[in-house]
Protein backbone atom coordinates (compact mmCIF):
# COMPACT_ATOMS: atom_id res chain seq x y z
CA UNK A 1 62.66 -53.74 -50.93
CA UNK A 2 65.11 -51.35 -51.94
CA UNK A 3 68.00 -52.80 -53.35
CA UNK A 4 71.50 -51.79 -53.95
CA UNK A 5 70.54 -50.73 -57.53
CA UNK A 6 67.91 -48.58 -56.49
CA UNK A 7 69.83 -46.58 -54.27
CA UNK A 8 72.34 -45.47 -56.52
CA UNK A 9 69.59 -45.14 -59.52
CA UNK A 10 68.06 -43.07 -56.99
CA UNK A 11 71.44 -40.77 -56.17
CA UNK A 12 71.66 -40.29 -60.10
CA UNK A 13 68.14 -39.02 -59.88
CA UNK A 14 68.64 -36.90 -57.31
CA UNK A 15 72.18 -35.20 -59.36
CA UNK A 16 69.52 -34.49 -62.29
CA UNK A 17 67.38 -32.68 -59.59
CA UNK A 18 70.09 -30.78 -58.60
CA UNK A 19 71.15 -30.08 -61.92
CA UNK A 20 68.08 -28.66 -62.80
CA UNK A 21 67.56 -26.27 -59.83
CA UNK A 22 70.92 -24.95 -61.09
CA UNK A 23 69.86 -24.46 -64.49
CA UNK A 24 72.15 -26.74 -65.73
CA UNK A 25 70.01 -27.57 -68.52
CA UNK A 26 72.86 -29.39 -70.19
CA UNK A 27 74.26 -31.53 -68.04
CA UNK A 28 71.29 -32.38 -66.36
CA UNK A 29 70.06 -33.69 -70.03
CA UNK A 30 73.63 -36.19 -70.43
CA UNK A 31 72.66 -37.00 -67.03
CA UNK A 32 69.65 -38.09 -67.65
CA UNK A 33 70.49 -39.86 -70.73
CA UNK A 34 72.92 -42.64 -68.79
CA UNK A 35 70.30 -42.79 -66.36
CA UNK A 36 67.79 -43.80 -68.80
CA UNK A 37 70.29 -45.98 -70.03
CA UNK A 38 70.84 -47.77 -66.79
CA UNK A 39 67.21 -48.20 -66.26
CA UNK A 40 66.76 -49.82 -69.82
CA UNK A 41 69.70 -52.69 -68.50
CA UNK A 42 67.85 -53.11 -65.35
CA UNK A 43 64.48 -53.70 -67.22
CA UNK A 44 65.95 -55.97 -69.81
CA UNK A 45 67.76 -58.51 -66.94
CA UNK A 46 64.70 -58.05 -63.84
CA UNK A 47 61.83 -60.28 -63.88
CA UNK A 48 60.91 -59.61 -60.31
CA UNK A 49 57.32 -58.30 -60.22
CA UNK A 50 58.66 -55.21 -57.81
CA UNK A 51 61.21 -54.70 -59.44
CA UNK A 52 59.49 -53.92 -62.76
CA UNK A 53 57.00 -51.51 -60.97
CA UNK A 54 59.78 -49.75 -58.87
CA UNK A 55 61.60 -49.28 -62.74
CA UNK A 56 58.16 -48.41 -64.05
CA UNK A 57 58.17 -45.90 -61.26
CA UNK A 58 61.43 -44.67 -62.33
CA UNK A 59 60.71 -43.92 -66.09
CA UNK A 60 57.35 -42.22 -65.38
CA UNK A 61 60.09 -39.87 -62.88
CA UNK A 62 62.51 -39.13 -65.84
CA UNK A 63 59.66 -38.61 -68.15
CA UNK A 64 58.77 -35.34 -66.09
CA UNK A 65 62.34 -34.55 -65.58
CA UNK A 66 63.06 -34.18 -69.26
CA UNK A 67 60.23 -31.61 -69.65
CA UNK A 68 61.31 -29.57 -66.95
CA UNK A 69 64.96 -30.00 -68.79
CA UNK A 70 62.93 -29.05 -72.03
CA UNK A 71 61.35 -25.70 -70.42
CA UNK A 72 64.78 -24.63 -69.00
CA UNK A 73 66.06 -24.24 -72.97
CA UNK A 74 63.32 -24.35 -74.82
CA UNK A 75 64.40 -27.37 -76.79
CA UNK A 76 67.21 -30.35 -76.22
């Protein structure tokens, strides 16, 4: 069940994706920031079993985002 947060946690995703295959090293780093802090307020108020693994899901996903952000500038 993919709800409306989902889909635009998933469209912010997708802008870091696309900020990294630019080599936007920056910006996709700020991006990912408010997206980590958007996924924090969704785990703090969700107690919905799928909801917790879809966010689990999620910060597993921006985990390996930030080291490819890492290897674009060596550093953050």
């Amino acid at each position: 069940m993919e709800n409306e947060k989902f889909i635009e946690l998933k469209a912010n995703v997708q802008e870091i994706i696309d900020l990294i295959a630019a080599k936007n090293a920056k910006e996709a780093n700020n991006k990912l920031v408010e997206v980590s802090d958007q996924l924090d307020d969704f785990l703090d108020f969700s107690d919905e079993d799928e909801d917790l693994i879809e966010i689990s899901k999620y910060q597993v996903l921006l985990n390996q985002l930030q080291q490819r952000i890492i290897g674009l500038n060596g550093h953050l």
